[in-house]
PDB file of N, CA and C in Angstrom:
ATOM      1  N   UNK A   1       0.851  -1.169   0.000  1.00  0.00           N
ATOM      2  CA  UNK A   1       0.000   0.000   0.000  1.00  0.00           C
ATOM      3  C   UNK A   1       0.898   1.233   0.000  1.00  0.00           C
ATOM      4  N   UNK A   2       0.545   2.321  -0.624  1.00  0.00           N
ATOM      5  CA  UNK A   2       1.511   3.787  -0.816  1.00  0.00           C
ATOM      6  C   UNK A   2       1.172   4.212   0.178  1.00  0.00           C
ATOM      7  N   UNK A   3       2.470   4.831   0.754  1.00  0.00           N
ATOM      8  CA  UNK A   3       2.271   5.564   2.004  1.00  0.00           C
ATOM      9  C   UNK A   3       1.252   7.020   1.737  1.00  0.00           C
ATOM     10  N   UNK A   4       1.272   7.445   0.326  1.00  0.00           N
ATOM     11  CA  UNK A   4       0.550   8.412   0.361  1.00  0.00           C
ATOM     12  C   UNK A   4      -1.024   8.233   0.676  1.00  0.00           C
ATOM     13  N   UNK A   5      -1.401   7.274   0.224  1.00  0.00           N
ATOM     14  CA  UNK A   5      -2.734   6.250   0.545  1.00  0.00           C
ATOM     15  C   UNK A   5      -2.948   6.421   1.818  1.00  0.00           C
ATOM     16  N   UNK A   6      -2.196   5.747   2.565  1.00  0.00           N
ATOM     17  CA  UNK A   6      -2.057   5.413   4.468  1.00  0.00           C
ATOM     18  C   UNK A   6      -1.825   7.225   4.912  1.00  0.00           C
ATOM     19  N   UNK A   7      -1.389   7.703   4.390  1.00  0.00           N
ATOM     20  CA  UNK A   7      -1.986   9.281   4.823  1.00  0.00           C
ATOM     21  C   UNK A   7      -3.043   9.932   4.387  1.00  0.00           C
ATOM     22  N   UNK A   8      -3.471   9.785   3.886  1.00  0.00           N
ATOM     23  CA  UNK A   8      -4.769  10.186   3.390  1.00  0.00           C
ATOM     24  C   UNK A   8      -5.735   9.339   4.410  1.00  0.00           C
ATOM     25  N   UNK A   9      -5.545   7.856   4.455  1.00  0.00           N
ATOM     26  CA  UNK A   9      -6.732   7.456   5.697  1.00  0.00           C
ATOM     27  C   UNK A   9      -6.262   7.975   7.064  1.00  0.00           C
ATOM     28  N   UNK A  10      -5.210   8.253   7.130  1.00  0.00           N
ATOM     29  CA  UNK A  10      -5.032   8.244   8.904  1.00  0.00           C
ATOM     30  C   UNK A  10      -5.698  10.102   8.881  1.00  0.00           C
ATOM     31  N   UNK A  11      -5.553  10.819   8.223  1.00  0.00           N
ATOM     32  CA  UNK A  11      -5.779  12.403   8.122  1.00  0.00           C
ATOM     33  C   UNK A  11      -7.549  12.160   7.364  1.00  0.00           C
ATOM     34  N   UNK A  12      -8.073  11.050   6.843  1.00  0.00           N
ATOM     35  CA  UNK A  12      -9.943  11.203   6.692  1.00  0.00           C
ATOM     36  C   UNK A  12     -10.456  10.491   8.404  1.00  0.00           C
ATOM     37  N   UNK A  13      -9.745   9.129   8.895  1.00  0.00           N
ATOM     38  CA  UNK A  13      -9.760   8.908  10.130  1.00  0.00           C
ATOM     39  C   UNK A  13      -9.805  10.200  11.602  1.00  0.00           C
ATOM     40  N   UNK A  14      -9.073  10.518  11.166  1.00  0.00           N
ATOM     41  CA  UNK A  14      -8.642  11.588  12.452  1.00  0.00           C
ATOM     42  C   UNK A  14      -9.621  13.118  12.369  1.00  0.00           C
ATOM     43  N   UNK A  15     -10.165  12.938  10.961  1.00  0.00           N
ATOM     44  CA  UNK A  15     -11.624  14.473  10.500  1.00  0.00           C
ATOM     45  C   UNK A  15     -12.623  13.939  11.210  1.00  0.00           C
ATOM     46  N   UNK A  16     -12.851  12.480  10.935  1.00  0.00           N
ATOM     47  CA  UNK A  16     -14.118  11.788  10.984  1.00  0.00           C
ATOM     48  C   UNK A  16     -14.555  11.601  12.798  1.00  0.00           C
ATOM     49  N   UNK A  17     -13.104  11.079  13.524  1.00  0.00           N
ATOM     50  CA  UNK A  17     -13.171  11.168  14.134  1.00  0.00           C
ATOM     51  C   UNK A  17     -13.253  12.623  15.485  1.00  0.00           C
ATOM     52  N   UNK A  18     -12.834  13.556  15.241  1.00  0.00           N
ATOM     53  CA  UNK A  18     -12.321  14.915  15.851  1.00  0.00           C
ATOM     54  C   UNK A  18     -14.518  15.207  15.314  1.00  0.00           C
ATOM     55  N   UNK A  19     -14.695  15.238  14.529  1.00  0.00           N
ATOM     56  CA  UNK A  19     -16.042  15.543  14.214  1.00  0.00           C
ATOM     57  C   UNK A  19     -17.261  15.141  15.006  1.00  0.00           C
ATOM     58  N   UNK A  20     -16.947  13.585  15.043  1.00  0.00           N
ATOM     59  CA  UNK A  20     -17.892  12.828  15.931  1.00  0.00           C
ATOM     60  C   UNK A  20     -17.659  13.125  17.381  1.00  0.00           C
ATOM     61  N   UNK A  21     -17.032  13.503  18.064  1.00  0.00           N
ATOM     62  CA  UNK A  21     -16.463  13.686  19.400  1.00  0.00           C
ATOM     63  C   UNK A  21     -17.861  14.311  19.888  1.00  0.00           C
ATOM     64  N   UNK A  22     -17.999  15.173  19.571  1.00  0.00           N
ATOM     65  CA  UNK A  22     -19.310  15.944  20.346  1.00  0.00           C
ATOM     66  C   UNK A  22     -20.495  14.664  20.258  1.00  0.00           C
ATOM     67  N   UNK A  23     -20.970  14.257  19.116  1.00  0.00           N
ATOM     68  CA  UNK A  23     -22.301  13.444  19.227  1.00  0.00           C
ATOM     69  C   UNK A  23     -21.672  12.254  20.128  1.00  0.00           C
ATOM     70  N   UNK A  24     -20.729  11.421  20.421  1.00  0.00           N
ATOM     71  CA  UNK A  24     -20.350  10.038  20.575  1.00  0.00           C
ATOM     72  C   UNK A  24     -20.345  10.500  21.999  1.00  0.00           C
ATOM     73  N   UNK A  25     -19.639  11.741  22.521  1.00  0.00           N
ATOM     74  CA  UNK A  25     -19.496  12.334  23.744  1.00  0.00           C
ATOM     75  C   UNK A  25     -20.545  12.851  24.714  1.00  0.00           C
ATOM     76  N   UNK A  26     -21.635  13.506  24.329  1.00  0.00           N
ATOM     77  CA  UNK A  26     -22.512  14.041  24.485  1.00  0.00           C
ATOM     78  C   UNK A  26     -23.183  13.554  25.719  1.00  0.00           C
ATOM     79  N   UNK A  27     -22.808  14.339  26.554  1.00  0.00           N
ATOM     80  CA  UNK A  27     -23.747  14.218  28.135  1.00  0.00           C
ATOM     81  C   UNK A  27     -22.613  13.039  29.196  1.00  0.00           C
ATOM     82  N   UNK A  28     -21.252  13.330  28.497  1.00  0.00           N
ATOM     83  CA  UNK A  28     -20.341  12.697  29.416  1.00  0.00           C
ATOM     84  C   UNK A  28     -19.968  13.270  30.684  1.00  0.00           C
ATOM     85  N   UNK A  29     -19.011  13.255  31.653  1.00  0.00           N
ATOM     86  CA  UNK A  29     -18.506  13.888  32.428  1.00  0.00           C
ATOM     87  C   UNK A  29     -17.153  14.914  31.904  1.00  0.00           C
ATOM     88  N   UNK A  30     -16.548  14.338  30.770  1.00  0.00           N
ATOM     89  CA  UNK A  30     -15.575  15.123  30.384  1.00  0.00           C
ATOM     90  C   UNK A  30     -16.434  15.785  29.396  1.00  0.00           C
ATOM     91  N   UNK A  31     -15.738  17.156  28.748  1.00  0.00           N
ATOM     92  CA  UNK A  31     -16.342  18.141  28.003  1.00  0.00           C
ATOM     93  C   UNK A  31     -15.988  17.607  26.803  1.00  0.00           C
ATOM     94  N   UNK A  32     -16.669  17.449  25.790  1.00  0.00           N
ATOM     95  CA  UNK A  32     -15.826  17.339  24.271  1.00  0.00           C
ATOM     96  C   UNK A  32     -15.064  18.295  24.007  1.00  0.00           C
ATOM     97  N   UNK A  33     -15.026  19.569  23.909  1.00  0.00           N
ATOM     98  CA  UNK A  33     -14.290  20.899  24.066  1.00  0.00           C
ATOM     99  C   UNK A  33     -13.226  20.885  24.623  1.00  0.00           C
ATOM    100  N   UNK A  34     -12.878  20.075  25.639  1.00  0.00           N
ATOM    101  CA  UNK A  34     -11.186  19.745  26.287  1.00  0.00           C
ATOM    102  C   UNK A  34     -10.465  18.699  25.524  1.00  0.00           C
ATOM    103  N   UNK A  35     -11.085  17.756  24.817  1.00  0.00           N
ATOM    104  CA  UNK A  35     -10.185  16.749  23.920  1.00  0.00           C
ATOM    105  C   UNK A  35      -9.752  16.968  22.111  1.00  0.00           C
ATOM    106  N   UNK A  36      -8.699  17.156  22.428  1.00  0.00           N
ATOM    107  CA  UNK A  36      -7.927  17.200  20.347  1.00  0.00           C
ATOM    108  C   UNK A  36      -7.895  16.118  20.099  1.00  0.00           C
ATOM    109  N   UNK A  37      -8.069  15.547  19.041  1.00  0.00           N
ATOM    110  CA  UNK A  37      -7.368  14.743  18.342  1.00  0.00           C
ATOM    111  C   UNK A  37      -6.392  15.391  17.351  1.00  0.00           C
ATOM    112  N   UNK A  38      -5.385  15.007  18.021  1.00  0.00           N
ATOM    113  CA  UNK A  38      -3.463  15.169  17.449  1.00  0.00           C
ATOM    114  C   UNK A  38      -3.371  14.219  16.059  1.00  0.00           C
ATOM    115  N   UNK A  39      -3.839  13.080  16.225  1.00  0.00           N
ATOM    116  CA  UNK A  39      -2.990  12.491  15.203  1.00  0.00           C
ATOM    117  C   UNK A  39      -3.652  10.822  15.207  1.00  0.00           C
ATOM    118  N   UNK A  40      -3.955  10.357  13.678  1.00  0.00           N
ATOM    119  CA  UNK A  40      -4.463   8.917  14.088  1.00  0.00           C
ATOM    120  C   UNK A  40      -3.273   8.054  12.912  1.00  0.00           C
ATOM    121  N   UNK A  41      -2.896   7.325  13.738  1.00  0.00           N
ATOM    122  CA  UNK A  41      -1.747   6.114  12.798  1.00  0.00           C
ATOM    123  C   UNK A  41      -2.387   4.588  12.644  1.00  0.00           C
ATOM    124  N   UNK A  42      -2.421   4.457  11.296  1.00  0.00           N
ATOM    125  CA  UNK A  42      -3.307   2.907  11.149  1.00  0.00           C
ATOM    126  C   UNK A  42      -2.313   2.015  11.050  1.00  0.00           C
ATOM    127  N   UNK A  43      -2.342   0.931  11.076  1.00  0.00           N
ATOM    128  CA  UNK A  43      -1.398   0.007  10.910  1.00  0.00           C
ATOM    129  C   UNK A  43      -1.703  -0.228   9.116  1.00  0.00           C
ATOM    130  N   UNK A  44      -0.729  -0.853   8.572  1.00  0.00           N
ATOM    131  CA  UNK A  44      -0.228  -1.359   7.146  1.00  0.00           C
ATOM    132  C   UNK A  44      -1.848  -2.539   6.880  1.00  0.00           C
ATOM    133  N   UNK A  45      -1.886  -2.842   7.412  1.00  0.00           N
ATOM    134  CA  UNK A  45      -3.078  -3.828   6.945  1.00  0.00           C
ATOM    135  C   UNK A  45      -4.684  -3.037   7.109  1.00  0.00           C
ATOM    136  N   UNK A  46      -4.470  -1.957   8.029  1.00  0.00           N
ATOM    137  CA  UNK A  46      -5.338  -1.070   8.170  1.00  0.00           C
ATOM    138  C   UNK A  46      -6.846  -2.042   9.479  1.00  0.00           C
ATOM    139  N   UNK A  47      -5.852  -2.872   9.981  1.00  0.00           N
ATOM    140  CA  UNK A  47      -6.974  -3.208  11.371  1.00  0.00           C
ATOM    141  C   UNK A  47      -6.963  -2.324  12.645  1.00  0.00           C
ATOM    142  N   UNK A  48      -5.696  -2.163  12.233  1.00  0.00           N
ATOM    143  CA  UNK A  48      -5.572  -1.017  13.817  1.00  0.00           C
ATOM    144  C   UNK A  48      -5.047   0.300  13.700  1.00  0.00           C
ATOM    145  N   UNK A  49      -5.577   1.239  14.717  1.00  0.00           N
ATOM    146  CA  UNK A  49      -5.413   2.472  14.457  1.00  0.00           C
ATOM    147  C   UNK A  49      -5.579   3.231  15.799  1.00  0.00           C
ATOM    148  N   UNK A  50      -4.037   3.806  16.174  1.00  0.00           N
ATOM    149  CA  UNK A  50      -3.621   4.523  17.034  1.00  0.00           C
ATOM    150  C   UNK A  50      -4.101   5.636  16.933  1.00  0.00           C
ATOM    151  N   UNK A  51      -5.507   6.485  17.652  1.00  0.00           N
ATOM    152  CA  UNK A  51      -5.400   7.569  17.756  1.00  0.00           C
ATOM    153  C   UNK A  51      -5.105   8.930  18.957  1.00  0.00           C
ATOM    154  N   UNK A  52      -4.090   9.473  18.415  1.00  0.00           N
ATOM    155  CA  UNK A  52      -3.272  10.626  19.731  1.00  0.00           C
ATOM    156  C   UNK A  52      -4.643  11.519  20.370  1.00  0.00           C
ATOM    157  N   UNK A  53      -4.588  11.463  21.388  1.00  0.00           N
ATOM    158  CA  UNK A  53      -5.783  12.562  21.868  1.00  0.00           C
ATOM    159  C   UNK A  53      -5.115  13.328  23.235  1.00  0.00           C
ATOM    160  N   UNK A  54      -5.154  14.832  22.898  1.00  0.00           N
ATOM    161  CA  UNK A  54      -5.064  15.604  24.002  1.00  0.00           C
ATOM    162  C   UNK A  54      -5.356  16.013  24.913  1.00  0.00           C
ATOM    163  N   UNK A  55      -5.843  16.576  26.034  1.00  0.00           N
ATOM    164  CA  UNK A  55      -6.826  16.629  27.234  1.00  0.00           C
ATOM    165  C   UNK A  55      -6.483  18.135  27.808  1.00  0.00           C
ATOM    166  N   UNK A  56      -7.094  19.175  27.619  1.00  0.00           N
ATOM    167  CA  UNK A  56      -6.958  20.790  28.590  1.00  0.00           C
ATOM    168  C   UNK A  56      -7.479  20.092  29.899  1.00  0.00           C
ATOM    169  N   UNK A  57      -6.558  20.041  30.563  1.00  0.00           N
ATOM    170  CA  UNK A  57      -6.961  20.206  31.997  1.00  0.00           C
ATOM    171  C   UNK A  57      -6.105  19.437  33.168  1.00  0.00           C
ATOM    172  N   UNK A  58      -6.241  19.326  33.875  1.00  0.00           N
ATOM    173  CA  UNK A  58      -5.310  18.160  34.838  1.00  0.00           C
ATOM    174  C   UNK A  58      -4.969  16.674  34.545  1.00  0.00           C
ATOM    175  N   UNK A  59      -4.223  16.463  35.327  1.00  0.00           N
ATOM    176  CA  UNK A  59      -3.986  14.556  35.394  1.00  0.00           C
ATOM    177  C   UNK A  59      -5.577  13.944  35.243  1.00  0.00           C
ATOM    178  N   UNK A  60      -5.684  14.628  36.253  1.00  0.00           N
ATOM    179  CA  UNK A  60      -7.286  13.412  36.624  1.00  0.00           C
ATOM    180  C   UNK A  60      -8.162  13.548  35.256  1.00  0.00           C
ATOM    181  N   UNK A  61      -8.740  14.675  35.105  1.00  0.00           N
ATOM    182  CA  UNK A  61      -9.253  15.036  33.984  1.00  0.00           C
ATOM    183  C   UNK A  61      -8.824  14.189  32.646  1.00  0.00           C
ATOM    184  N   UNK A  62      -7.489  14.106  32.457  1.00  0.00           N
ATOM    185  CA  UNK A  62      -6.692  13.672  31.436  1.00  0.00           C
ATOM    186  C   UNK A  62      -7.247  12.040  31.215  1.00  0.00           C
ATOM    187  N   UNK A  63      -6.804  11.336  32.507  1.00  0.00           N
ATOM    188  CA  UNK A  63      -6.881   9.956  32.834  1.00  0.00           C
ATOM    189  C   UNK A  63      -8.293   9.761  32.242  1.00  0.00           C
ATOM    190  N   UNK A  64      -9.395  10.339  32.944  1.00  0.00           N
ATOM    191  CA  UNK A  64     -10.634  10.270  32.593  1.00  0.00           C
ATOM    192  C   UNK A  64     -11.218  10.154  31.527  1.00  0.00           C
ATOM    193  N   UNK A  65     -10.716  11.227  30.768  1.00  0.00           N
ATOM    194  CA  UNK A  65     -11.139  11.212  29.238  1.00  0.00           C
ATOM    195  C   UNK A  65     -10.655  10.210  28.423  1.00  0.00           C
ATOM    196  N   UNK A  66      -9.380   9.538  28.649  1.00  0.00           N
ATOM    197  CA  UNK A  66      -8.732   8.655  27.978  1.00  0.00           C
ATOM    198  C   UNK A  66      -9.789   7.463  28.419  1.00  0.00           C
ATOM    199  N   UNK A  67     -10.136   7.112  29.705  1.00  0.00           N
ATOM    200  CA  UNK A  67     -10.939   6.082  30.018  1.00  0.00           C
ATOM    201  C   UNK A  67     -12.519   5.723  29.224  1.00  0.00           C
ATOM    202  N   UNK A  68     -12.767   7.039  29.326  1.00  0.00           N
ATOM    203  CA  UNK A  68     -14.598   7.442  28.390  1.00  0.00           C
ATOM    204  C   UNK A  68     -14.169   7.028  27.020  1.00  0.00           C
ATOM    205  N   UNK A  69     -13.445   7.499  26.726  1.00  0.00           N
ATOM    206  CA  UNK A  69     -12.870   7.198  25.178  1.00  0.00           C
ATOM    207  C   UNK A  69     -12.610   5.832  24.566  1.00  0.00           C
ATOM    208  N   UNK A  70     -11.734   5.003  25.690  1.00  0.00           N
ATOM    209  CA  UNK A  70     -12.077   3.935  25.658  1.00  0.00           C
ATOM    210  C   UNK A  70     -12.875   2.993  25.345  1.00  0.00           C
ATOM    211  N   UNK A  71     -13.985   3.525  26.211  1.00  0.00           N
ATOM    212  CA  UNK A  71     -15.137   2.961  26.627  1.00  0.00           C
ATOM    213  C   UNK A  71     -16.412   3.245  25.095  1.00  0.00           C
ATOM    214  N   UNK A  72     -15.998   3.886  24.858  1.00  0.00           N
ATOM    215  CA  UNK A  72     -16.838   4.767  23.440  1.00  0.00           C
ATOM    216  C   UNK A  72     -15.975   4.194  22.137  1.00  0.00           C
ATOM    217  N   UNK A  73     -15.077   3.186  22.663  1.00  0.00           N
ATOM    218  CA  UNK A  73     -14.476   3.115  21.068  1.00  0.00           C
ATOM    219  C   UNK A  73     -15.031   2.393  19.863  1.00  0.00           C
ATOM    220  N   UNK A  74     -16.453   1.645  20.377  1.00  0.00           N
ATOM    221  CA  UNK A  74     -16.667   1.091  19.796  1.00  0.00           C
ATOM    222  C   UNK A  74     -18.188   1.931  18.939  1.00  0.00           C
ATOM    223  N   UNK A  75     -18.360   2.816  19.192  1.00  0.00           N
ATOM    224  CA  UNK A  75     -19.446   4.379  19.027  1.00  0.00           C
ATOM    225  C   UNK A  75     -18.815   4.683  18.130  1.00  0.00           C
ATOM    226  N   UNK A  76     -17.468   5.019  18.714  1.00  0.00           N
ATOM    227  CA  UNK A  76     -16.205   5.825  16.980  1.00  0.00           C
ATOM    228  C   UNK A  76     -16.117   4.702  15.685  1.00  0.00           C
ATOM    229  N   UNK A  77     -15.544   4.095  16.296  1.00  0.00           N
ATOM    230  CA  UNK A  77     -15.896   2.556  15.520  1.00  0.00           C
ATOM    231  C   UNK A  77     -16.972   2.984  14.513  1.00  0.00           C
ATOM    232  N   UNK A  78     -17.981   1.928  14.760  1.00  0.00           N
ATOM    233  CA  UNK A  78     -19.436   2.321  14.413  1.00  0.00           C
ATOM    234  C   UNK A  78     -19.532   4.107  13.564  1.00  0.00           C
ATOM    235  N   UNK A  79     -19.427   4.500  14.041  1.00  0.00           N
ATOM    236  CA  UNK A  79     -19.405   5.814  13.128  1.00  0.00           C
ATOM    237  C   UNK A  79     -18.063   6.168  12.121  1.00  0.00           C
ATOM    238  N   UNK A  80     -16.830   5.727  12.569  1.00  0.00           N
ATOM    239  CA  UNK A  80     -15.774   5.004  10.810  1.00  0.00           C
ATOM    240  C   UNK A  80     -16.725   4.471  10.473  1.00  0.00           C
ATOM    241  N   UNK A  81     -17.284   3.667  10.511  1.00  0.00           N
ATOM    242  CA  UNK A  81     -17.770   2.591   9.375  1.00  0.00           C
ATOM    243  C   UNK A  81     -18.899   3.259   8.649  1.00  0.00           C
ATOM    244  N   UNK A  82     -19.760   4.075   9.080  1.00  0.00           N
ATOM    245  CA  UNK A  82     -20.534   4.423   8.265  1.00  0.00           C
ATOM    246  C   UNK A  82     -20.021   6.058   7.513  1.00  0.00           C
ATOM    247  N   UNK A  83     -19.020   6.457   7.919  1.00  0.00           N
ATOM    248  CA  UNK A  83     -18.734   8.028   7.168  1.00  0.00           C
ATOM    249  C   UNK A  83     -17.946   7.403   6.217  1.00  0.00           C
ATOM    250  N   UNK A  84     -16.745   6.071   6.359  1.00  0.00           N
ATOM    251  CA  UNK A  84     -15.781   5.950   5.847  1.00  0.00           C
ATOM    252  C   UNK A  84     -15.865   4.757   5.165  1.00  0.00           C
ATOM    253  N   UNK A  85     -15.590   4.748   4.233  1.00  0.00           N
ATOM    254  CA  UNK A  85     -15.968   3.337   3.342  1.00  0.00           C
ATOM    255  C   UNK A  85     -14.656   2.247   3.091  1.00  0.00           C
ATOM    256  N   UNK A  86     -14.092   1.433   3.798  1.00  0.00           N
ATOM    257  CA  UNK A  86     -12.737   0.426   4.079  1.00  0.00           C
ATOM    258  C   UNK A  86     -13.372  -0.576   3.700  1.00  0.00           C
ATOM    259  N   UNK A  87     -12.462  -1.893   3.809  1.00  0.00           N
ATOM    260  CA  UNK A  87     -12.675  -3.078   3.251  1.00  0.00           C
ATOM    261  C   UNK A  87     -12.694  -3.200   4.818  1.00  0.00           C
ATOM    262  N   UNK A  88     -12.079  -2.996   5.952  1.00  0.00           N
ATOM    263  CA  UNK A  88     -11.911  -3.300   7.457  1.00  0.00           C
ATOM    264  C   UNK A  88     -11.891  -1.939   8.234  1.00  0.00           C
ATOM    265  N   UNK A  89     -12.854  -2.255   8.895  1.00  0.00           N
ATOM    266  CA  UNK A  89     -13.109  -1.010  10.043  1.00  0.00           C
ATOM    267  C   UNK A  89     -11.794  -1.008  11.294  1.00  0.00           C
ATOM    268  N   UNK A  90     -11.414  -0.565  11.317  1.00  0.00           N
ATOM    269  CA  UNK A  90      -9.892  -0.507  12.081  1.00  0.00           C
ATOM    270  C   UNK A  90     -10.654  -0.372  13.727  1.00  0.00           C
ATOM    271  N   UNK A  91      -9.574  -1.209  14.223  1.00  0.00           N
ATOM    272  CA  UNK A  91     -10.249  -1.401  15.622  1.00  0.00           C
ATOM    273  C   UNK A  91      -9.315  -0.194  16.111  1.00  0.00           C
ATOM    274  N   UNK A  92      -9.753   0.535  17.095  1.00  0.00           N
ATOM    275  CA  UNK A  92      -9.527   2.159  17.624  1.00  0.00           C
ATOM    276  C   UNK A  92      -8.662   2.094  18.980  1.00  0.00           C
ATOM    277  N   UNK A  93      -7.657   2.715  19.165  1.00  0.00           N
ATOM    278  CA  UNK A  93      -6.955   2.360  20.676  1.00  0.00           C
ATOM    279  C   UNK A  93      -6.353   3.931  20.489  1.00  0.00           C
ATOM    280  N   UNK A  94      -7.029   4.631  21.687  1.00  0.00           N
ATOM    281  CA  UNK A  94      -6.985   5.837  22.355  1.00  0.00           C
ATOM    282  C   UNK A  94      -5.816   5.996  23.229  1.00  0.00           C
ATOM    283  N   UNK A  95      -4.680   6.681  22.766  1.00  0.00           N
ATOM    284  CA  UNK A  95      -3.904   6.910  23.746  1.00  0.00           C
ATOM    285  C   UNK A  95      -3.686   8.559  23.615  1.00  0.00           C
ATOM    286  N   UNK A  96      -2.575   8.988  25.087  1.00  0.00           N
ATOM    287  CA  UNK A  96      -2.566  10.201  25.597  1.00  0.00           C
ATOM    288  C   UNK A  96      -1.223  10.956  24.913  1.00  0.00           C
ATOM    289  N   UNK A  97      -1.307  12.145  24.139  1.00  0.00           N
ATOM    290  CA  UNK A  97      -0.624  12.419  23.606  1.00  0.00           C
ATOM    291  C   UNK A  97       0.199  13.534  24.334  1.00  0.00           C
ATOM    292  N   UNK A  98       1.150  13.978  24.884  1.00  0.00           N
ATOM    293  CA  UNK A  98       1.400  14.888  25.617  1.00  0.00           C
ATOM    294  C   UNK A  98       2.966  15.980  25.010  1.00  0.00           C
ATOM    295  N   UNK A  99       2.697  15.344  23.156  1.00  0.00           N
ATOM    296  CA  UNK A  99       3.544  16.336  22.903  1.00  0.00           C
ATOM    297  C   UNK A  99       3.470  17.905  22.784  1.00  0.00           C
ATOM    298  N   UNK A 100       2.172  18.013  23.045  1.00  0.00           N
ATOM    299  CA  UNK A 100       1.646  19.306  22.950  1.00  0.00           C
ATOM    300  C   UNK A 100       1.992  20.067  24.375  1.00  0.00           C
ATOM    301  N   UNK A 101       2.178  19.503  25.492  1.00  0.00           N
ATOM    302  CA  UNK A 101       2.919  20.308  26.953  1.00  0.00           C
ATOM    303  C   UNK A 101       4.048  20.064  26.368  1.00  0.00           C
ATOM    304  N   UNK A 102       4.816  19.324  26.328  1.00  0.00           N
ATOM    305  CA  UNK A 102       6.111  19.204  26.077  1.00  0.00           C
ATOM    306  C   UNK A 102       6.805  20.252  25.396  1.00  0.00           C
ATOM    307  N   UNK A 103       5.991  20.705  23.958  1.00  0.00           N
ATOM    308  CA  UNK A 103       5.716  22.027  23.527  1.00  0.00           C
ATOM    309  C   UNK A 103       5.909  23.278  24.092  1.00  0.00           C
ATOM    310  N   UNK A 104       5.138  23.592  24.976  1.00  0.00           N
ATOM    311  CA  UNK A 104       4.843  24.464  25.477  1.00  0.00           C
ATOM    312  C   UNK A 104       5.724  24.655  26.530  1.00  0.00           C
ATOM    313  N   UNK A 105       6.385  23.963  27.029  1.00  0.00           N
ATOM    314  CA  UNK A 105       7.274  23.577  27.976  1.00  0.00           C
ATOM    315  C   UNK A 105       8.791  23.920  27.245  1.00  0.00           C
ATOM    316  N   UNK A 106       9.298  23.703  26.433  1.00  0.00           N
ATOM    317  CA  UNK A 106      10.097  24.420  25.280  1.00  0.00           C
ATOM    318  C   UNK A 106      10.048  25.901  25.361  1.00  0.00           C
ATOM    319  N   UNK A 107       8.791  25.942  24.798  1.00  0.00           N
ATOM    320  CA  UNK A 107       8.490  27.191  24.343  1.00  0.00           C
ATOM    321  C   UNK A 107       8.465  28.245  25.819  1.00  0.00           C
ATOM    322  N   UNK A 108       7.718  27.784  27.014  1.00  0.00           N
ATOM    323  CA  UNK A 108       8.423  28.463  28.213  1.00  0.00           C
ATOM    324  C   UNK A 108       9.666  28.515  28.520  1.00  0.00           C
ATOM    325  N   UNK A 109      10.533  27.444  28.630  1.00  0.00           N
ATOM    326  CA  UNK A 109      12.056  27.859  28.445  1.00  0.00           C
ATOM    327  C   UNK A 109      12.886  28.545  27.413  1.00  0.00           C
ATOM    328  N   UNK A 110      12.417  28.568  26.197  1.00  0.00           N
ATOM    329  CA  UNK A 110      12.813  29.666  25.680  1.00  0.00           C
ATOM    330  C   UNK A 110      12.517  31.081  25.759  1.00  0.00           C
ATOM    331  N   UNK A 111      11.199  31.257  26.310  1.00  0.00           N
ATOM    332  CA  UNK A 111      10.968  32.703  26.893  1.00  0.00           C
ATOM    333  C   UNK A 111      11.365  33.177  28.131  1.00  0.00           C
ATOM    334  N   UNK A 112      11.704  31.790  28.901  1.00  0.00           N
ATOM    335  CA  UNK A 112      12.850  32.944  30.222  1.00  0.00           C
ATOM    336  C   UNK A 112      14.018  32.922  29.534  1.00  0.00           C
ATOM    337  N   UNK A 113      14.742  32.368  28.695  1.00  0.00           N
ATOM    338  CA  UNK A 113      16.424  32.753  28.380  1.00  0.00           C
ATOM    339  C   UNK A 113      16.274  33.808  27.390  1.00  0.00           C
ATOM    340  N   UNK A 114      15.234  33.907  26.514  1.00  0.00           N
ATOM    341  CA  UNK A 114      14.986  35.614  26.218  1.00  0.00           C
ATOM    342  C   UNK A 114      15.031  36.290  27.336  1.00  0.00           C
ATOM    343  N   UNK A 115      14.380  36.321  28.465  1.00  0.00           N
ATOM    344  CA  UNK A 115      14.259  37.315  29.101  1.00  0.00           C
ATOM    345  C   UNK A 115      16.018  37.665  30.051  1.00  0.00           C
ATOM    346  N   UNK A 116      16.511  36.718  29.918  1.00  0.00           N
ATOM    347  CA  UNK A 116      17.731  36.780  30.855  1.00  0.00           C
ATOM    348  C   UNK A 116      18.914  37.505  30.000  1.00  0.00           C
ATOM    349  N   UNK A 117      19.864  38.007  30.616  1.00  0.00           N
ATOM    350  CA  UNK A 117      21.100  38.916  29.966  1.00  0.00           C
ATOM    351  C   UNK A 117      22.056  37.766  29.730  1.00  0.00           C
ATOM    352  N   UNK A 118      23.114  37.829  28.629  1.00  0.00           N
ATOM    353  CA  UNK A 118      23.961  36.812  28.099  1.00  0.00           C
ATOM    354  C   UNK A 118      24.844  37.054  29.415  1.00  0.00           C
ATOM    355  N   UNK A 119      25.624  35.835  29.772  1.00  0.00           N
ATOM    356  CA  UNK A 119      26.539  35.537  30.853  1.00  0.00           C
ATOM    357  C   UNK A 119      27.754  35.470  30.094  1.00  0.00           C
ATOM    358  N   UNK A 120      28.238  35.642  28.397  1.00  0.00           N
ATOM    359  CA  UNK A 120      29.523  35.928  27.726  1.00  0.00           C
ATOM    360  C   UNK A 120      30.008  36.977  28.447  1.00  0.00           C
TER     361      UNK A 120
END
């Protein structure tokens, strides 16, 4: 399969999915509004599919949403299959993506050594 192919599903995967979040979510304890989807990676045969999800808010919060998500994967599921037309509906495994603090965490250390005077 062309990798250009396998990007194109993991980037219609990851629309389809980021879209459905509100209906699949709807009347949870976590907000749909606090979770991104970062990024979805299918495997080569296209059964499985890693998707990155972000969380605004604390640990607990974080943990939580990853758990609901879980629990809903088979809702996302079910809704790939009917937006997205595959020979195999890719089974869904939600994990926590945290390159986005990590980010930001950069990006704060580079704004205190702006702010500091060179020690040359």
């Amino acid at each position: 399969m062309a990798v250009d192919r396998l990007e194109r599903i993991n980037s219609l995967l990851k629309r389809v999915i980021a879209e459905g979040m509100f209906t699949v979510m709807q009347g949870d304890s976590v907000p749909p509004g606090f979770i991104t989807v970062t990024g979805v990676k299918c495997g080569k045969d296209l059964r499985d599919a890693t998707v990155g999800i972000s969380v605004f808010g604390d640990d607990a919060l974080k943990e939580t949403a990853i758990q609901h998500l879980r629990h809903n994967a088979r809702k996302f599921q079910a809704l790939v299959n009917k937006e997205v037309r595959l020979k195999f509906t890719p089974r869904l495994l939600f994990q926590l993506d945290r390159s986005l603090e990590k980010g930001d965490e950069v990006l704060a250390i580079l704004n205190n050594l702006d702010g500091q005077p060179d020690a040359t």
